[in-house]
C-alpha atoms as a PDB file:
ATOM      1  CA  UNK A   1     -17.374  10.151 -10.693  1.00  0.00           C
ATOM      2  CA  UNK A   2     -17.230  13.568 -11.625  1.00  0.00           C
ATOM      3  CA  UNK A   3     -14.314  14.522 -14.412  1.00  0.00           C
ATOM      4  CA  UNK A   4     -12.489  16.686 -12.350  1.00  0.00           C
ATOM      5  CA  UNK A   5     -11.858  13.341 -10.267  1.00  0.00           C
ATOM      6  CA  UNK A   6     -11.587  10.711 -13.033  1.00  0.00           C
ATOM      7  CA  UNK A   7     -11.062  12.179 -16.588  1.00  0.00           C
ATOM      8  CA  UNK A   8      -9.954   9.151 -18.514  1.00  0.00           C
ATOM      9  CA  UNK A   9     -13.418   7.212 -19.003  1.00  0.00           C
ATOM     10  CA  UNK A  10     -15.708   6.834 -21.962  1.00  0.00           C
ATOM     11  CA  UNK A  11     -18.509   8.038 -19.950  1.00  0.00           C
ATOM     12  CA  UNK A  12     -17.662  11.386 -18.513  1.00  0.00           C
ATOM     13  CA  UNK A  13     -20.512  12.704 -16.182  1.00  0.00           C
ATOM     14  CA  UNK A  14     -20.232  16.400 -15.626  1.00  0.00           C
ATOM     15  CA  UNK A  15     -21.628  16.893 -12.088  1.00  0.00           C
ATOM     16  CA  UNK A  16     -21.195  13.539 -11.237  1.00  0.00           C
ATOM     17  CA  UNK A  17     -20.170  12.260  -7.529  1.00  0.00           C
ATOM     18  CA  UNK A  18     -16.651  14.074  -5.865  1.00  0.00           C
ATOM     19  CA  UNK A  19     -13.951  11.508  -4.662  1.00  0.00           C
ATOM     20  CA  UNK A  20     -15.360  12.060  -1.235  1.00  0.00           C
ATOM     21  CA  UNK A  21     -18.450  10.790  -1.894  1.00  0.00           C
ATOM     22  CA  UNK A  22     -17.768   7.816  -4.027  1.00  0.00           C
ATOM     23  CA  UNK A  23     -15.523   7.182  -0.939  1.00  0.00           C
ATOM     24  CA  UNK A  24     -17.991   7.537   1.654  1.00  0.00           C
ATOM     25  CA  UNK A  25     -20.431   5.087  -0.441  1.00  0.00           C
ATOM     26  CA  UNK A  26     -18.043   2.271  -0.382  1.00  0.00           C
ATOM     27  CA  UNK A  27     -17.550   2.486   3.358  1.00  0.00           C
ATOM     28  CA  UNK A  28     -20.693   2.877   4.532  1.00  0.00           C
ATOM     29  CA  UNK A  29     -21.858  -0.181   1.783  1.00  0.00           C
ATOM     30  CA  UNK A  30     -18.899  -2.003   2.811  1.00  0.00           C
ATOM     31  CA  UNK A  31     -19.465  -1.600   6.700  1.00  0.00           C
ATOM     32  CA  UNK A  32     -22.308  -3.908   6.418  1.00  0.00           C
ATOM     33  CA  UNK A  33     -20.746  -6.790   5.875  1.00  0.00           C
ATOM     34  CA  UNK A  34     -22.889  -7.048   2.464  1.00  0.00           C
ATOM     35  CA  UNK A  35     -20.001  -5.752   0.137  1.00  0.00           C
ATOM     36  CA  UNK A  36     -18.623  -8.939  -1.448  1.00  0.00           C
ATOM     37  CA  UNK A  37     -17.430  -7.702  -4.229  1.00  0.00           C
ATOM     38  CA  UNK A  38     -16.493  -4.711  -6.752  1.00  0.00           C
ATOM     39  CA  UNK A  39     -16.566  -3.943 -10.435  1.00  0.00           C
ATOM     40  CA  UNK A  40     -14.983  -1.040 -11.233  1.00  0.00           C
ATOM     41  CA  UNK A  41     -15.750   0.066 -14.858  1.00  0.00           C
ATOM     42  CA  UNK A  42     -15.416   2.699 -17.182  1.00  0.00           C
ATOM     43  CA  UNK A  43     -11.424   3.291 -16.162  1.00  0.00           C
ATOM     44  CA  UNK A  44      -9.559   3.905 -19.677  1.00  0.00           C
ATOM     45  CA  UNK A  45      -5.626   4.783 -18.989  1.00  0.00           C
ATOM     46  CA  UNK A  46      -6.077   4.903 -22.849  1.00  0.00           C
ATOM     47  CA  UNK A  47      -7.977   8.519 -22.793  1.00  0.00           C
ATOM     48  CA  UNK A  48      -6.746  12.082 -21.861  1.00  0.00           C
ATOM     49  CA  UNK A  49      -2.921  13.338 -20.907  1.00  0.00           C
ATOM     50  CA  UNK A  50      -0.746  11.288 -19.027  1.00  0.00           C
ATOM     51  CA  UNK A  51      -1.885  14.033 -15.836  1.00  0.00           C
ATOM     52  CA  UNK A  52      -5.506  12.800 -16.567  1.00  0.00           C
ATOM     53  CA  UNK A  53      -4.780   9.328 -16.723  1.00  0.00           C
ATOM     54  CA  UNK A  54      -3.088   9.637 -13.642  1.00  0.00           C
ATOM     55  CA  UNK A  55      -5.958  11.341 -11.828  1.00  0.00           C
ATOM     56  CA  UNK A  56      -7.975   8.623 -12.997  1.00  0.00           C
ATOM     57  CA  UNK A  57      -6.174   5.500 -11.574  1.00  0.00           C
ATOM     58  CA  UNK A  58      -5.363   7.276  -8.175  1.00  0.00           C
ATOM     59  CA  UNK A  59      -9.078   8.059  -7.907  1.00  0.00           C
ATOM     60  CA  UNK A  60     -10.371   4.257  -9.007  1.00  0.00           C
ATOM     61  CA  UNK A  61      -7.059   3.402  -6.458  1.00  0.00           C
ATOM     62  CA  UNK A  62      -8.772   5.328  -3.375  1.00  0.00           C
ATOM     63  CA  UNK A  63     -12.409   3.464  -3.711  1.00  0.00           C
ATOM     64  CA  UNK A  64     -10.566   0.123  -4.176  1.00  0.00           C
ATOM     65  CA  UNK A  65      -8.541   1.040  -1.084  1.00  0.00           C
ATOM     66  CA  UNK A  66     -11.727   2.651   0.478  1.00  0.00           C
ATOM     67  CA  UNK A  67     -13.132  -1.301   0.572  1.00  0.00           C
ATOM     68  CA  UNK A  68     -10.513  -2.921   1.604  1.00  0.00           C
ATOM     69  CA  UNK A  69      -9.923  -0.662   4.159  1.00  0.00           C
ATOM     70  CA  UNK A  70     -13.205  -1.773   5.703  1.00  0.00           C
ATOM     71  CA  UNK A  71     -12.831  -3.494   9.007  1.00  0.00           C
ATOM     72  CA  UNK A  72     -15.741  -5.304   8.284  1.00  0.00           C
ATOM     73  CA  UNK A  73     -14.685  -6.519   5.024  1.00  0.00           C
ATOM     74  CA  UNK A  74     -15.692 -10.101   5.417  1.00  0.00           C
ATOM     75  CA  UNK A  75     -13.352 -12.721   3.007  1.00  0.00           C
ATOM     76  CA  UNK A  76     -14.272 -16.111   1.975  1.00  0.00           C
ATOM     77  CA  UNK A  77     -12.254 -18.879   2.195  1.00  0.00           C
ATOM     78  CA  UNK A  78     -10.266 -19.614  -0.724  1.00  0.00           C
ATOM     79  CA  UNK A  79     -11.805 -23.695  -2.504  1.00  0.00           C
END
């Protein structure tokens, strides 16, 4: 994600994707059924102001929420 979205990483990518469209990825991923599961990396509540650390969880929060949002967000059975 861009680092007017999600300033507290190690890996800041100037230009990189908005909110919106790490959003609409997940969904449209996720509404095929294929989306098992998600690694989100490169969050560090360790880097920036407490305002920028913020930004960054609520951010990696919404594409979390953005899956399991998904209606077709299939589950397996817990063993």
């Amino acid at each position: 994600l861009d680092p007017t979205v999600a300033p507290s990483t190690g890996t800041p990518v100037p230009g990189g994707l908005t909110l919106e469209e790490g959003i609409h990825i997940v969904r449209t991923v996720a509404a095929t059924g294929k989306l098992a599961v998600m690694d989100l990396v490169e969050v560090n509540p360790k880097l920036g102001s407490p305002a920028d650390q913020e930004l960054t969880l609520k951010s990696a929060c919404k594409l979390v929420n953005a899956w399991l949002s998904t209606s077709e967000r299939k589950v397996a059975p817990a063993k």
